[in-house]
Protein backbone atom coordinates (compact mmCIF):
# COMPACT_ATOMS: atom_id res chain seq x y z
CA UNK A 1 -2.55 13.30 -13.57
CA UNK A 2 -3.06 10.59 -10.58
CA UNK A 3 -5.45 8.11 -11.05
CA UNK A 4 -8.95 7.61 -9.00
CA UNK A 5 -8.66 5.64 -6.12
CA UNK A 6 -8.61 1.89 -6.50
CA UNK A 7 -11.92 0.68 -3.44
CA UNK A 8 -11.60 -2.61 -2.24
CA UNK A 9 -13.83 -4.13 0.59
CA UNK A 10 -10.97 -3.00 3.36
CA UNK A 11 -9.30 -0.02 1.79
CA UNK A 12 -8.46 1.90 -0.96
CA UNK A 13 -5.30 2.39 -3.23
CA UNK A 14 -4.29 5.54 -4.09
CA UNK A 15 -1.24 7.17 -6.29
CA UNK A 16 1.90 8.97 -4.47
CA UNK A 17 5.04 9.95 -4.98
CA UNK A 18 7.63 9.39 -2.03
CA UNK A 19 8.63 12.61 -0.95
CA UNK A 20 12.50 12.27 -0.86
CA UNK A 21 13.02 10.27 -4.38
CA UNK A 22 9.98 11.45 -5.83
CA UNK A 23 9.49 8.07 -7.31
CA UNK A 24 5.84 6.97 -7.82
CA UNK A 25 4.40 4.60 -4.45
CA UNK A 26 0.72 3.27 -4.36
CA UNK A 27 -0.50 4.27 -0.76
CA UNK A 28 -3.12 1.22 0.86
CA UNK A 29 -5.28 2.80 2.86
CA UNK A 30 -6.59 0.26 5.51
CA UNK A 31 -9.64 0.73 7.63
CA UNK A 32 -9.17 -0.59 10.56
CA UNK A 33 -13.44 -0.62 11.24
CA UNK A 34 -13.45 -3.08 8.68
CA UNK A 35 -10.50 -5.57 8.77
CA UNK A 36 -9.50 -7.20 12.03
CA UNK A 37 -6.31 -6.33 13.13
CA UNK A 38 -4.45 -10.10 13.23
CA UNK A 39 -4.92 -9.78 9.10
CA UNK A 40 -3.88 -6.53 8.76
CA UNK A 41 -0.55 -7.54 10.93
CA UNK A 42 -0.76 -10.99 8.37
CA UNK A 43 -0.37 -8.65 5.31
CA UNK A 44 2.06 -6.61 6.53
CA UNK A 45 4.26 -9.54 7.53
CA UNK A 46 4.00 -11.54 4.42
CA UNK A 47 4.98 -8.09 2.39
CA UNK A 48 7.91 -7.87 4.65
CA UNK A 49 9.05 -11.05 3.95
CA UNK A 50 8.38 -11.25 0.64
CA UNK A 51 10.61 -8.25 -0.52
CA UNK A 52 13.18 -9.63 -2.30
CA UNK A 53 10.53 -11.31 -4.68
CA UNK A 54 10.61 -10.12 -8.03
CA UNK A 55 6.79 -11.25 -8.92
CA UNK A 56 5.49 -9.10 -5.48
CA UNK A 57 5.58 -5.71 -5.05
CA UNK A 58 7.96 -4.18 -2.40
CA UNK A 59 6.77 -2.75 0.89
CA UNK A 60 8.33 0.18 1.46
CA UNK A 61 6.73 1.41 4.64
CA UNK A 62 4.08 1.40 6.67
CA UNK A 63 1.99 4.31 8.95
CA UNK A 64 -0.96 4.00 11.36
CA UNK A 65 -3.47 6.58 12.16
CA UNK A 66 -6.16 5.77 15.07
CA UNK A 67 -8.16 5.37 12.03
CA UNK A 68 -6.18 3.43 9.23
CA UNK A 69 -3.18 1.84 8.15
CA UNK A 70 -1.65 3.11 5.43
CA UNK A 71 1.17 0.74 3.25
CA UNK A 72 3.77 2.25 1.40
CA UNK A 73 4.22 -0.28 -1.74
CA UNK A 74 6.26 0.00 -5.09
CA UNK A 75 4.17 1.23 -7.96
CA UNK A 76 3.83 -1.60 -10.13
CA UNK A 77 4.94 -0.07 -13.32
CA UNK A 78 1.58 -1.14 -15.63
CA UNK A 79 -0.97 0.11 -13.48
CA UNK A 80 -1.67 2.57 -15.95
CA UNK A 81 -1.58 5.38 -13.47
CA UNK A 82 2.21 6.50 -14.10
């Protein structure tokens, strides 16, 4: 059963699976209303180059709506929602 969504003051976090693999992702929702868009391009950039970090979870991709950005990101294993 997926967990309720994790609400922060930009987004929200929710549970997925990635379609092909059918691994477990967490899914960032960003709303772009409510974060300026030179941090939004900050955390995406940092994530990028921070993949090979073992301590960070991976970014695995990222899609944009007119609305919201969402981030792709590694489940981190003891979230308690897999």
């Amino acid at each position: 059963m997926p967990c309720a969504p994790h609400r922060g003051q930009y987004g929200s976090v929710f549970e997925g699976y990635h379609l092909k693999t059918k691994t477990p992702v967490a899914i960032k929702r960003v709303d772009r209303s409510r974060s300026k868009p030179e941090y939004i391009s900050l955390e995406i950039s940092i994530l990028r180059m921070s993949n090979e970090s073992r301590d960070i979870v991976d970014l695995l991709d990222v899609f944009e709506t007119e609305n919201y950005v969402y981030l792709v990101l590694e489940m981190y294993a003891s979230c308690g929602c897999v």
